[in-house]
N, C-alpha and C. Protein backbone atom coordinates (compact mmCIF):
# COMPACT_ATOMS: atom_id res chain seq x y z
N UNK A 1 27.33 9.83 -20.34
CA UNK A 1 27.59 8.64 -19.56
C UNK A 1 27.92 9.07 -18.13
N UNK A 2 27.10 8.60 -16.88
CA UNK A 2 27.75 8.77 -15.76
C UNK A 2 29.06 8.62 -15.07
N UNK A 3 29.33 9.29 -14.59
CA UNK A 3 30.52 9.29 -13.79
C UNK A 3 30.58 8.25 -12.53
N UNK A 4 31.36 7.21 -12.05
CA UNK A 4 30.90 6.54 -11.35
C UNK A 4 32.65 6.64 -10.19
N UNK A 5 32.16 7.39 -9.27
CA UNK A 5 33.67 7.16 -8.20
C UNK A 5 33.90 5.98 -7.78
N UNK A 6 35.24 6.04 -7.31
CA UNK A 6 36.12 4.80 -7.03
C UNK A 6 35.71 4.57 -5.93
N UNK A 7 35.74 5.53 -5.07
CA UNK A 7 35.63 5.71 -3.45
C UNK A 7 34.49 4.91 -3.00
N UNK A 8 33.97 4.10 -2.49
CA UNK A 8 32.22 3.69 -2.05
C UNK A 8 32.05 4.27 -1.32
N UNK A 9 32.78 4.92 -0.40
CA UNK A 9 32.59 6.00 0.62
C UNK A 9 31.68 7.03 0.24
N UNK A 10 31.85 7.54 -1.18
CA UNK A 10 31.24 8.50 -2.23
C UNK A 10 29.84 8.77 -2.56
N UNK A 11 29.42 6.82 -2.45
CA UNK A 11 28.16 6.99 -2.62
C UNK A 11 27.01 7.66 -1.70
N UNK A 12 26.03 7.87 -2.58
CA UNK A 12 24.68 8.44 -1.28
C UNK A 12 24.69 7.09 -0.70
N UNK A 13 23.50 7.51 0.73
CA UNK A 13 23.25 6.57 1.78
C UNK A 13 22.11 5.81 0.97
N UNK A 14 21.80 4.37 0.88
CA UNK A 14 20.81 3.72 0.47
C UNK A 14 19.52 4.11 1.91
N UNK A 15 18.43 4.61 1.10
CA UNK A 15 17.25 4.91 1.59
C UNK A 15 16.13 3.44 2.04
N UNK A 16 15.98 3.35 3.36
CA UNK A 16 14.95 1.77 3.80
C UNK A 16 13.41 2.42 3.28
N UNK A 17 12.94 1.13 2.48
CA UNK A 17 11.86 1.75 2.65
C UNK A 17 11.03 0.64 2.89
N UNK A 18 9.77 1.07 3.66
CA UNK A 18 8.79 0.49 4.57
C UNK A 18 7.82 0.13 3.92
N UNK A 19 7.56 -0.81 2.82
CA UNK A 19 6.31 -1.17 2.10
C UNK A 19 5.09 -1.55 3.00
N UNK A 20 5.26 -2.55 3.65
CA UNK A 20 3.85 -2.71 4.20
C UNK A 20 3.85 -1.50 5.18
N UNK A 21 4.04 -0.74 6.01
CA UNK A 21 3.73 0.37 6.93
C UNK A 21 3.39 1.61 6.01
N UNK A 22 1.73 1.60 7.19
CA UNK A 22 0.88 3.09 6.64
C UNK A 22 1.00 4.00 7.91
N UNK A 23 1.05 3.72 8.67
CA UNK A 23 1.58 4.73 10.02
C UNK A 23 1.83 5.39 9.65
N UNK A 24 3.21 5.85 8.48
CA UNK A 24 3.91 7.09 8.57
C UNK A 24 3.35 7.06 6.71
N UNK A 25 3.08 8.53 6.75
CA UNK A 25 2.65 8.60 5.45
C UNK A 25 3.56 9.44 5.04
N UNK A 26 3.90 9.25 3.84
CA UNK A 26 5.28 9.53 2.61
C UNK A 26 5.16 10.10 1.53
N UNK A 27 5.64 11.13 0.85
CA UNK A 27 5.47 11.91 0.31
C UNK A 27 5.51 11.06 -1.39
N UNK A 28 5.69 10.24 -1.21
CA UNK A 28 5.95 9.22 -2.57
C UNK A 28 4.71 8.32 -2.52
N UNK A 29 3.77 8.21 -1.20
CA UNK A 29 2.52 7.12 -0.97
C UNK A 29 1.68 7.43 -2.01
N UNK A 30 1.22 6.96 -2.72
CA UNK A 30 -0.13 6.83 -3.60
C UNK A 30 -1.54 7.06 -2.68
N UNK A 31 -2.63 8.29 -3.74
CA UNK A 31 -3.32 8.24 -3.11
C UNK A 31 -4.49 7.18 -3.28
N UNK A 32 -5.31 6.95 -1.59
CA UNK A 32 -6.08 6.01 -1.79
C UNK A 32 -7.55 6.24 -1.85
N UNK A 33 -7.97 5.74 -2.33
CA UNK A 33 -9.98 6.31 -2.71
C UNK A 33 -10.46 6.74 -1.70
N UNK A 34 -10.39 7.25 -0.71
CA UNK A 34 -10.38 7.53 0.84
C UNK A 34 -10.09 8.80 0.62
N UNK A 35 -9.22 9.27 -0.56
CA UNK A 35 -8.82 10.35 -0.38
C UNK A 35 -9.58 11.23 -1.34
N UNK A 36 -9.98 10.77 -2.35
CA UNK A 36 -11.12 10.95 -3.54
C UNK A 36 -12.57 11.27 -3.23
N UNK A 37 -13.30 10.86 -1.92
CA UNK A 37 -14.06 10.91 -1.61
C UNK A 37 -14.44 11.87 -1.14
N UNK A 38 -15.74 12.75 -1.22
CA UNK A 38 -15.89 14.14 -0.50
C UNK A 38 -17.62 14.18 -0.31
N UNK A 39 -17.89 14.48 0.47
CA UNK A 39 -19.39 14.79 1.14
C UNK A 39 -20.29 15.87 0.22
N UNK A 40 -19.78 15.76 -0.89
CA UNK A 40 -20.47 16.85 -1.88
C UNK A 40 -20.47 18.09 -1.57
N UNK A 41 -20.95 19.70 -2.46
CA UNK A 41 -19.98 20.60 -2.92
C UNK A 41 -19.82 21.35 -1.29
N UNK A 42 -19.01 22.32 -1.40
CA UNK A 42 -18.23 22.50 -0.65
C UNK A 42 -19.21 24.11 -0.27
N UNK A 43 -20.08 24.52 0.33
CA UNK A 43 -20.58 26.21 0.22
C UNK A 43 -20.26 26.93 0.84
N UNK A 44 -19.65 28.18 0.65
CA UNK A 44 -19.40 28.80 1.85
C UNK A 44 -19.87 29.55 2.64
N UNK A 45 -20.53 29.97 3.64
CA UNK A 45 -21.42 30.84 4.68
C UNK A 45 -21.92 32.04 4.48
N UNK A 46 -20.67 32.70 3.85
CA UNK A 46 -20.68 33.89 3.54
C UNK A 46 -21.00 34.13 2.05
N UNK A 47 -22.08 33.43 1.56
CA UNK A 47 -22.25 34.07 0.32
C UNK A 47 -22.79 35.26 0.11
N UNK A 48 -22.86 35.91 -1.32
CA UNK A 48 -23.29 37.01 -1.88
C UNK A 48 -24.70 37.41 -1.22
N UNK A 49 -25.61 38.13 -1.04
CA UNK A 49 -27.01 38.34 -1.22
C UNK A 49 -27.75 37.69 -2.58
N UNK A 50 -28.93 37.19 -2.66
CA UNK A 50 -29.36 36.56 -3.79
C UNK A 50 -29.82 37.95 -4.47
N UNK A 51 -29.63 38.02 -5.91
CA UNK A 51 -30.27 39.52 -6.52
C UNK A 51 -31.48 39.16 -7.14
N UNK A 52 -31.97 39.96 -7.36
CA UNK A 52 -33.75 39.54 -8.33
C UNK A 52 -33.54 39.35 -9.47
N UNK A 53 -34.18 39.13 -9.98
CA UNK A 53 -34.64 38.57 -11.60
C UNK A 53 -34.49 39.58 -12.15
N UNK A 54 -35.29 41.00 -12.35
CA UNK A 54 -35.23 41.75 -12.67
C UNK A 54 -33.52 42.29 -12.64
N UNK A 55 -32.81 42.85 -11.38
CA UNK A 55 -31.48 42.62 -11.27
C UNK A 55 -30.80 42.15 -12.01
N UNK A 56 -30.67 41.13 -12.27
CA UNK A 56 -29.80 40.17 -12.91
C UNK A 56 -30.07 40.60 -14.66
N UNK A 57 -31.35 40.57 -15.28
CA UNK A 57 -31.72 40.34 -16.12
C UNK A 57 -31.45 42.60 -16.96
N UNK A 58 -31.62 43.37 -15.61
CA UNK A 58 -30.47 44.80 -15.83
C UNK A 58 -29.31 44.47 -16.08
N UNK A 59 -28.74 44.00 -15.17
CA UNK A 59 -27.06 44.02 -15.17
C UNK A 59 -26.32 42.87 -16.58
N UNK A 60 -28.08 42.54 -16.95
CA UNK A 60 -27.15 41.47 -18.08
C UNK A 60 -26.89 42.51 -19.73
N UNK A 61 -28.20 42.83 -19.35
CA UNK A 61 -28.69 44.07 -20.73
C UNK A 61 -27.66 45.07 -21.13
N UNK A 62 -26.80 45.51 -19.56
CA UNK A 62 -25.73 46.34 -19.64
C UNK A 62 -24.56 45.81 -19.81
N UNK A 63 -24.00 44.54 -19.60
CA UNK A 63 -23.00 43.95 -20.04
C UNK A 63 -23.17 43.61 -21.52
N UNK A 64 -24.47 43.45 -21.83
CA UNK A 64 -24.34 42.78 -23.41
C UNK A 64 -24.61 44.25 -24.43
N UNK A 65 -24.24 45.16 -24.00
CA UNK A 65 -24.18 46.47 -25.17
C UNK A 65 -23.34 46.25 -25.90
């Protein structure tokens, strides 16, 4: 059971909060489909060299011993 002081002095400060305002974004805001959205996959510049068929189809032969 909580403990509840006598003092009101005691209590925390009641927190305002700003329902309709999006200006300031809040670590409690829900995200919005805006945020879900992405320009499809992501590649990066610096990829690997592409290896050959042959390559690939060595290095598989030797992993699968």
């Amino acid at each position: 059971m909580p403990v509840i002081p006598e003092d009101p002095k005691s209590f925390p400060a009641k927190e305002s909060s700003n329902k309709g305002s999006d200006s300031q974004p809040d670590s409690s805001q829900k995200a919005t489909m805006q945020d879900h959205l992405s320009k499809g996959p992501q590649i990066p510049d610096n990829m690997p060299p592409k290896a050959s068929r042959e390559e690939i189809e060595a290095r598989m032969k030797e992993l699968n011993k």
